[in-house]
Protein backbone atom coordinates (compact mmCIF):
# COMPACT_ATOMS: atom_id res chain seq x y z
CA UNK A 1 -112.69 37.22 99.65
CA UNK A 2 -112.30 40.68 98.17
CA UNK A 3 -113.58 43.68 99.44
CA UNK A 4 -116.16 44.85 96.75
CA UNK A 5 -114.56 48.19 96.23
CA UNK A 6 -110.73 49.16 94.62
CA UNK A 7 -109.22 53.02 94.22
CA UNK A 8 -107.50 54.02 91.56
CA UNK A 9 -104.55 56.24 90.52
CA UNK A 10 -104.43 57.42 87.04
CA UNK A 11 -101.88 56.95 84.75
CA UNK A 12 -100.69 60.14 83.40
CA UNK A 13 -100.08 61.23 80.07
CA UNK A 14 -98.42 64.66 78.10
CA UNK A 15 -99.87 66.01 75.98
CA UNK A 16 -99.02 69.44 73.50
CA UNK A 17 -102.52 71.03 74.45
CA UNK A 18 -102.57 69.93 78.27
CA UNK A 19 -101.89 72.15 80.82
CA UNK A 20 -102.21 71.82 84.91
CA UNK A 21 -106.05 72.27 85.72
CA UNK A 22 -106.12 68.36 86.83
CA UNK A 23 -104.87 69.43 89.76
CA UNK A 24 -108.12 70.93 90.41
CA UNK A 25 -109.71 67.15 90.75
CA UNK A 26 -106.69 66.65 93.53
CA UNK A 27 -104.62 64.48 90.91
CA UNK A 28 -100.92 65.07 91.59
CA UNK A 29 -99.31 66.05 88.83
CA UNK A 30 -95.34 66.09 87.74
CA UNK A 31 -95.52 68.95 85.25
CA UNK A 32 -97.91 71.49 83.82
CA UNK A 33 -98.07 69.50 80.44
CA UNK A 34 -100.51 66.61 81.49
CA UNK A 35 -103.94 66.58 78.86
CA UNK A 36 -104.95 63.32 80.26
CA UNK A 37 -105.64 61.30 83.32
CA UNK A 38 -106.52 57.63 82.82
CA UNK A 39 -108.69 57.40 85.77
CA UNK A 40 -109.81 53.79 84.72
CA UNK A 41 -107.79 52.43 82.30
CA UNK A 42 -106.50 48.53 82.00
CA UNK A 43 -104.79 49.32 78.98
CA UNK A 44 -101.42 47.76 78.08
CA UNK A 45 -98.87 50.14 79.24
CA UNK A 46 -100.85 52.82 80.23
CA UNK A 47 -103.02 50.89 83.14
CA UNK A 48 -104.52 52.64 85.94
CA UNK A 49 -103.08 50.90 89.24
CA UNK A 50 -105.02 50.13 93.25
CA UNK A 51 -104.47 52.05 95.93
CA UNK A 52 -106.71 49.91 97.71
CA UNK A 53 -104.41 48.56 100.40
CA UNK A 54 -105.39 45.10 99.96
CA UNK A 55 -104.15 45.01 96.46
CA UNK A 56 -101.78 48.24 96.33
CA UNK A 57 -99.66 48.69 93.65
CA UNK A 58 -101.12 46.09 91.35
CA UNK A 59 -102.02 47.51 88.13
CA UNK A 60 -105.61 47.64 86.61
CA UNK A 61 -104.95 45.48 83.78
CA UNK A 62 -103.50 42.40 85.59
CA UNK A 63 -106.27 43.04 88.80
CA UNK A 64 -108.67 42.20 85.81
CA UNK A 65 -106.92 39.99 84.36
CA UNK A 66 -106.85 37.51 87.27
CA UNK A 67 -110.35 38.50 89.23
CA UNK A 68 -112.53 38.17 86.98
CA UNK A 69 -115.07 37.23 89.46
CA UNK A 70 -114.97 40.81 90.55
CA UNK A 71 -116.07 41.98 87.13
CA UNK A 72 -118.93 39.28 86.75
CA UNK A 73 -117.06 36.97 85.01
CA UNK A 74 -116.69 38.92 81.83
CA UNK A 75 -115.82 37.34 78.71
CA UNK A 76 -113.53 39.49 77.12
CA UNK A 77 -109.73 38.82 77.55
CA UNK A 78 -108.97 43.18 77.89
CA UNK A 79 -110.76 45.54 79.86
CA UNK A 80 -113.51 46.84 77.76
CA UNK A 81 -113.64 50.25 78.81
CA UNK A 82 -111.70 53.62 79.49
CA UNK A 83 -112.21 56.69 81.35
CA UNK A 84 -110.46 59.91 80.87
CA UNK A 85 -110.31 63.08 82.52
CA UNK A 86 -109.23 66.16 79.83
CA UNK A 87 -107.37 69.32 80.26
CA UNK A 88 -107.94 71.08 77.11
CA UNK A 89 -105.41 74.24 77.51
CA UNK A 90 -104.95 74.14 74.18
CA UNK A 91 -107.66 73.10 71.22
CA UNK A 92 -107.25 69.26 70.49
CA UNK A 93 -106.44 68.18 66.75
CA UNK A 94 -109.74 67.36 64.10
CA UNK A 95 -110.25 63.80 63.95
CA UNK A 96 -112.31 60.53 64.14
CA UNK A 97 -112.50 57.44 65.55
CA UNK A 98 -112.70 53.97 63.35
CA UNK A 99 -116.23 52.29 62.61
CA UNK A 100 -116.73 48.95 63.73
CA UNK A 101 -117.12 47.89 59.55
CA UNK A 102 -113.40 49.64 58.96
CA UNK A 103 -112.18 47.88 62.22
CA UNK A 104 -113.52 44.63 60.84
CA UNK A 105 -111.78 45.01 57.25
CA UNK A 106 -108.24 46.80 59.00
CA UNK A 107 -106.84 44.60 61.78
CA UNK A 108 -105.05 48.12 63.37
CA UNK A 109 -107.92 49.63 63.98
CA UNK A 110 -110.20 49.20 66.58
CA UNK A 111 -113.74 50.81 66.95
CA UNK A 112 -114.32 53.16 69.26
CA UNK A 113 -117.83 55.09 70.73
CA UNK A 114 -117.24 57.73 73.48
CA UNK A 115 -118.99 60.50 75.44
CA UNK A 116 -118.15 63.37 76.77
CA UNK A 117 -119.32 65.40 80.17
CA UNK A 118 -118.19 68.71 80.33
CA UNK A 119 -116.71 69.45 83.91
CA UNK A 120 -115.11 73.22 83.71
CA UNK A 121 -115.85 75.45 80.54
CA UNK A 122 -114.69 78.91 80.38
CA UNK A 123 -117.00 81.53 79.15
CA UNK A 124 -117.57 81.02 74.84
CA UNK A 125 -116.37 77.56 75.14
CA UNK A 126 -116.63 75.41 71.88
CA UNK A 127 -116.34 71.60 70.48
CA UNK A 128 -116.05 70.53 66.84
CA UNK A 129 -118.86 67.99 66.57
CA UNK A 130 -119.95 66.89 63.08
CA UNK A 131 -119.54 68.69 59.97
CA UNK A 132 -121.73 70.03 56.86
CA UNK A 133 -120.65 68.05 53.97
CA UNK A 134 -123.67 66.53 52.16
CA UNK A 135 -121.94 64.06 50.29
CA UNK A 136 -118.08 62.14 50.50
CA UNK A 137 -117.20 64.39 47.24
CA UNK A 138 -117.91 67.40 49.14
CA UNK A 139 -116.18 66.38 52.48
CA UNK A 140 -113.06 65.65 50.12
CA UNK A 141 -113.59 68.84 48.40
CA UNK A 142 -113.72 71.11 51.42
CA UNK A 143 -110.52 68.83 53.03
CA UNK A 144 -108.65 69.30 49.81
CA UNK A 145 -109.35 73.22 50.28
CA UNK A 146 -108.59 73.02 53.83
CA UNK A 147 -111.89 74.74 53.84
CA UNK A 148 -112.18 74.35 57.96
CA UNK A 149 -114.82 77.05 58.60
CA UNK A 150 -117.36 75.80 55.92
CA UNK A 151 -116.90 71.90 56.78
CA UNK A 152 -116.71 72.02 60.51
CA UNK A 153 -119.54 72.13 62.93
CA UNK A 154 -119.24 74.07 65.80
CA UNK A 155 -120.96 73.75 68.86
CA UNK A 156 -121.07 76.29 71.86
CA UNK A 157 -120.61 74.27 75.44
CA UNK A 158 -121.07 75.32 78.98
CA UNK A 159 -120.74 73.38 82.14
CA UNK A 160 -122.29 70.03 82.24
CA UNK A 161 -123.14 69.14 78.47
CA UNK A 162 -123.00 66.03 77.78
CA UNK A 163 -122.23 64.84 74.10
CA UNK A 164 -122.44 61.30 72.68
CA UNK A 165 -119.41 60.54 69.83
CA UNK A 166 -120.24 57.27 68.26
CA UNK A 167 -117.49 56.15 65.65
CA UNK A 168 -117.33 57.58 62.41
CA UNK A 169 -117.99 61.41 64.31
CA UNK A 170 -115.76 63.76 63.14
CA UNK A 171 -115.28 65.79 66.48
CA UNK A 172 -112.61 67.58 68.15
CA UNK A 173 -112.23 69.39 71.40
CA UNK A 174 -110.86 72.74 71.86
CA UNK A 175 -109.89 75.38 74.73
CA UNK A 176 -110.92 76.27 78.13
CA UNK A 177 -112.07 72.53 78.86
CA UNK A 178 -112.02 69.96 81.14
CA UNK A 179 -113.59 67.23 80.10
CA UNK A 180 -115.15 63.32 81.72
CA UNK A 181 -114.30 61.15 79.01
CA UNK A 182 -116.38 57.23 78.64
CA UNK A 183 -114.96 55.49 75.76
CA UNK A 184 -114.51 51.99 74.70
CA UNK A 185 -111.08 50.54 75.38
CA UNK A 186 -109.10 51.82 72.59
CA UNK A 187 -106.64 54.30 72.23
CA UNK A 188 -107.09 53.95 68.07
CA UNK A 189 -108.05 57.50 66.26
CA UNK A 190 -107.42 59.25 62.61
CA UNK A 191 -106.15 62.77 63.15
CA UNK A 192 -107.76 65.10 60.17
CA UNK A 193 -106.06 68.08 60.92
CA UNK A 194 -103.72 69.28 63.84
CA UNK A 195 -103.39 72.66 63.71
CA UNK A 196 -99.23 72.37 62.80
CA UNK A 197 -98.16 70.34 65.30
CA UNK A 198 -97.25 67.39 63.12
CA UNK A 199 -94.57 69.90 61.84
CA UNK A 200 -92.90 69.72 65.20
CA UNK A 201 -93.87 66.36 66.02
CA UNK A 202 -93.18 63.57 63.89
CA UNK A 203 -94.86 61.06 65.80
CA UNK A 204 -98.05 63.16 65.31
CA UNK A 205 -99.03 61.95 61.87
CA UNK A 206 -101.82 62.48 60.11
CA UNK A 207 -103.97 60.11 58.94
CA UNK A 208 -106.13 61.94 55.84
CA UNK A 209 -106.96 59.12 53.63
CA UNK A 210 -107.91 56.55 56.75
CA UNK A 211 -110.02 59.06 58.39
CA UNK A 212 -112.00 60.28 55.22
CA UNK A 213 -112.61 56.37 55.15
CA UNK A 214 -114.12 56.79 58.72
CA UNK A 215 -116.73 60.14 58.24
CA UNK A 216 -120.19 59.59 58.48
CA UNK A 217 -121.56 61.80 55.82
CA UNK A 218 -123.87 63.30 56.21
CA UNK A 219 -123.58 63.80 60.25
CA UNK A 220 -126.68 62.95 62.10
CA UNK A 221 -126.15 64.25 65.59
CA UNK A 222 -127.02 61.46 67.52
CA UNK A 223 -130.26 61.47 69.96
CA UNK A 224 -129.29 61.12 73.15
CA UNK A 225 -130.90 58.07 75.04
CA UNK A 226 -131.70 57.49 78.23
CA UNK A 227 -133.60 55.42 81.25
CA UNK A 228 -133.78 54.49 84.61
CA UNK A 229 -132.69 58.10 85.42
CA UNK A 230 -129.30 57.77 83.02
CA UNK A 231 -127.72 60.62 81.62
CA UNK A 232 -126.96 58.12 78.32
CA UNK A 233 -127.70 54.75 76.99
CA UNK A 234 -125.55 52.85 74.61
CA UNK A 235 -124.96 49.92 73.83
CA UNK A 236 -121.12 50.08 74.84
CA UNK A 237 -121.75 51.79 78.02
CA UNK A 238 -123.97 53.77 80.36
CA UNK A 239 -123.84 57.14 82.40
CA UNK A 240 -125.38 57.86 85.53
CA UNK A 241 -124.95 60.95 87.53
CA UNK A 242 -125.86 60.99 91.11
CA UNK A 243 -126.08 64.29 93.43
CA UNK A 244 -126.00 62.70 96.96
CA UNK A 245 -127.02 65.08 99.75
CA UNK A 246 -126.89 63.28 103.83
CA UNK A 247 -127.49 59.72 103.75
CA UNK A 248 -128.80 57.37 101.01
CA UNK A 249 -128.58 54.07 99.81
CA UNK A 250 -128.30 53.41 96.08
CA UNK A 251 -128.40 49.90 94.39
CA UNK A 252 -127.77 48.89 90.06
CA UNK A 253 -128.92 45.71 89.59
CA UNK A 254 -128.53 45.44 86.08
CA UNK A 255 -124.74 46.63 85.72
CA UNK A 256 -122.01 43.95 85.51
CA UNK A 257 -119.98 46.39 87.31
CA UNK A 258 -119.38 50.01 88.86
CA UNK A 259 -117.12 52.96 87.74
CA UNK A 260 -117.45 55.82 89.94
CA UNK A 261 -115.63 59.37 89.73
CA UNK A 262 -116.32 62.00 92.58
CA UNK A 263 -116.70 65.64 90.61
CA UNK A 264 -117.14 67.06 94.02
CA UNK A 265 -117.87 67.51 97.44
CA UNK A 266 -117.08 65.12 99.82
CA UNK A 267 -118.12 62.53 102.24
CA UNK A 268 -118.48 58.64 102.67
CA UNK A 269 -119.05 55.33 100.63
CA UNK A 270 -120.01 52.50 102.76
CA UNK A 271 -117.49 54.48 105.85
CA UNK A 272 -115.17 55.27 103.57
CA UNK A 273 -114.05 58.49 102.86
CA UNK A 274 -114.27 59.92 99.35
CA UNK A 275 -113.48 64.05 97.99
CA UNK A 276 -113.14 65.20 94.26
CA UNK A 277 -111.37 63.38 92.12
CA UNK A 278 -111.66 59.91 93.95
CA UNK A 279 -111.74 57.15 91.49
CA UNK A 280 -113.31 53.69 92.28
CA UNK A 281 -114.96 50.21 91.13
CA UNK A 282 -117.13 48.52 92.45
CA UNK A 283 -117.52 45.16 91.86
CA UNK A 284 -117.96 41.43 92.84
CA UNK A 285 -121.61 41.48 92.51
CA UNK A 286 -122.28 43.63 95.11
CA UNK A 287 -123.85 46.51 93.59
CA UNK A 288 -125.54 48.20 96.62
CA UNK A 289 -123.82 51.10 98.72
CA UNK A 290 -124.58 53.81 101.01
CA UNK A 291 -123.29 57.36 100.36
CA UNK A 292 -122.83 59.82 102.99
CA UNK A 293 -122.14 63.54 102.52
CA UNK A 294 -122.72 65.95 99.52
CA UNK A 295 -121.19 64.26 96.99
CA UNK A 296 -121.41 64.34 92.99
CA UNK A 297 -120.30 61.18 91.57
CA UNK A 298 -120.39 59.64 87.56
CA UNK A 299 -120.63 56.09 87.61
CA UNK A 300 -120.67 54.58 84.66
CA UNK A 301 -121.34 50.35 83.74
CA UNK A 302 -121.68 47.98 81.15
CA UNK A 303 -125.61 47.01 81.46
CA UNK A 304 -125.86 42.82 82.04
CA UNK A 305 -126.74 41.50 79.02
């Protein structure tokens, strides 16, 4: 019998914008290059592993693979979602994430949704998020022009926006950001433009034609929805922020499973300790806890069908 609740250590990944603020969230880092921590991540090659000592050094990916009673039997042979944490020293390239119609007609790509939650922005902080093109002959205009500052949308961002990317969103983030990432589990996107860096990089192509193919147009920023006290409802994923002060129980009945992030403070789960940056599931169907301390966690779960 499992205990109902695994950590997690991140896998780690470099990144030409990253920098060393994810040290901040008390992730150890080996360089001052990392953009992204994979907090939860069972994908192939780039799985999160437990810390847990009952299962220590077992990675995400094959946890999940053989427990699936811990993740209410779910059907699907990879683990469906993927949480990243950001360090956006640099801006990230212009780009967008496959539809679930191109995914179905290109058997490379794979559709993707996200959100972001904006953990650290310094002062006059920005995000690309959508664009002003009316029409597909005016989006290819304005690319062909590499006419940035009329097609891109700009958004100012401070501390604890959160911002709902569904596929087909052109989008990029830029400087001076750290950044909660939910996404569905694919690590499939269309760079638009990257600032140069394909120059120095080879293996950081861009991908014009295929992401043109991908833009909504016209952009509709999406209306953020919500219940049950969520921060965001979708149907790939929910987000639920909880600010815990003393001692209180908490219980989510309808998720098939738990994700749970500490952005700060410290304190207990059930008698165990937590701080920032502790990274946790919860699982095998027992979805009530008590929290101790004052703690700010993010869970975020796949709703039971």
């Amino acid at each position: 019998m499992f205990h109902n609740i695994i950590f997690l250590k991140p896998f780690l990944s470099e990144r030409p914008w990253g920098g060393a603020h994810l040290k901040n969230f008390n992730i150890d880092l080996p360089n001052n290059k990392i953009g992204e921590a994979w907090i939860i991540s069972g994908m192939k090659d780039k799985s999160s592993i437990i810390i847990s000592e009952e299962h220590q050094r077992i990675s995400l990916r094959e946890f999940f693979e053989n427990h699936k009673m811990f993740f209410d039997n779910y059907e699907g042979s990879e683990y469906p979602l993927l949480v990243k944490l950001l360090d956006c020293n640099q801006d990230l390239s212009i780009q967008v994430h496959p539809t679930d119609q191109y995914a179905d007609q290109h058997r490379d790509a794979i559709a993707k949704n996200e959100a972001w939650y904006i953990l650290e922005a310094k002062p006059n902080s920005s995000i690309v998020y959508g664009h002003h093109a009316k029409t597909k002959d005016e989006l290819i205009k304005l690319i062909d022009e590499n006419n940035w500052s009329k097609l891109l949308n700009i958004v100012p961002v401070k501390y604890q926006d959160l911002f709902y990317v569904p596929s087909g969103t052109l989008h990029a983030l830029k400087s001076g950001l750290i950044i909660f990432e939910i996404q569905q589990a694919s690590d499939c996107t269309y760079r638009l433009y990257d600032y140069g860096r394909e120059k120095q990089d080879p293996t950081r192509k861009l991908h014009t034609q295929e992401a043109i193919e991908n833009i909504t147009v016209p952009f509709v920023e999406p209306v953020l929805q919500n219940k049950n006290g969520e921060l965001l409802t979708t149907p790939y994923f929910s987000i639920k922020l909880i600010n815990n002060v003393n001692t209180n129980s908490y219980a989510f009945d309808s998720a098939r499973w738990l994700q749970c992030f500490v952005i700060g403070g410290k304190g207990t789960i059930n008698g165990i300790n937590i701080t920032k940056g502790s990274t946790f599931i919860i699982g095998n169907g027992d979805y009530k806890f008590e929290l101790s301390g004052k703690l700010g966690i993010i869970i975020t779960y796949i709703v039971k069908s």
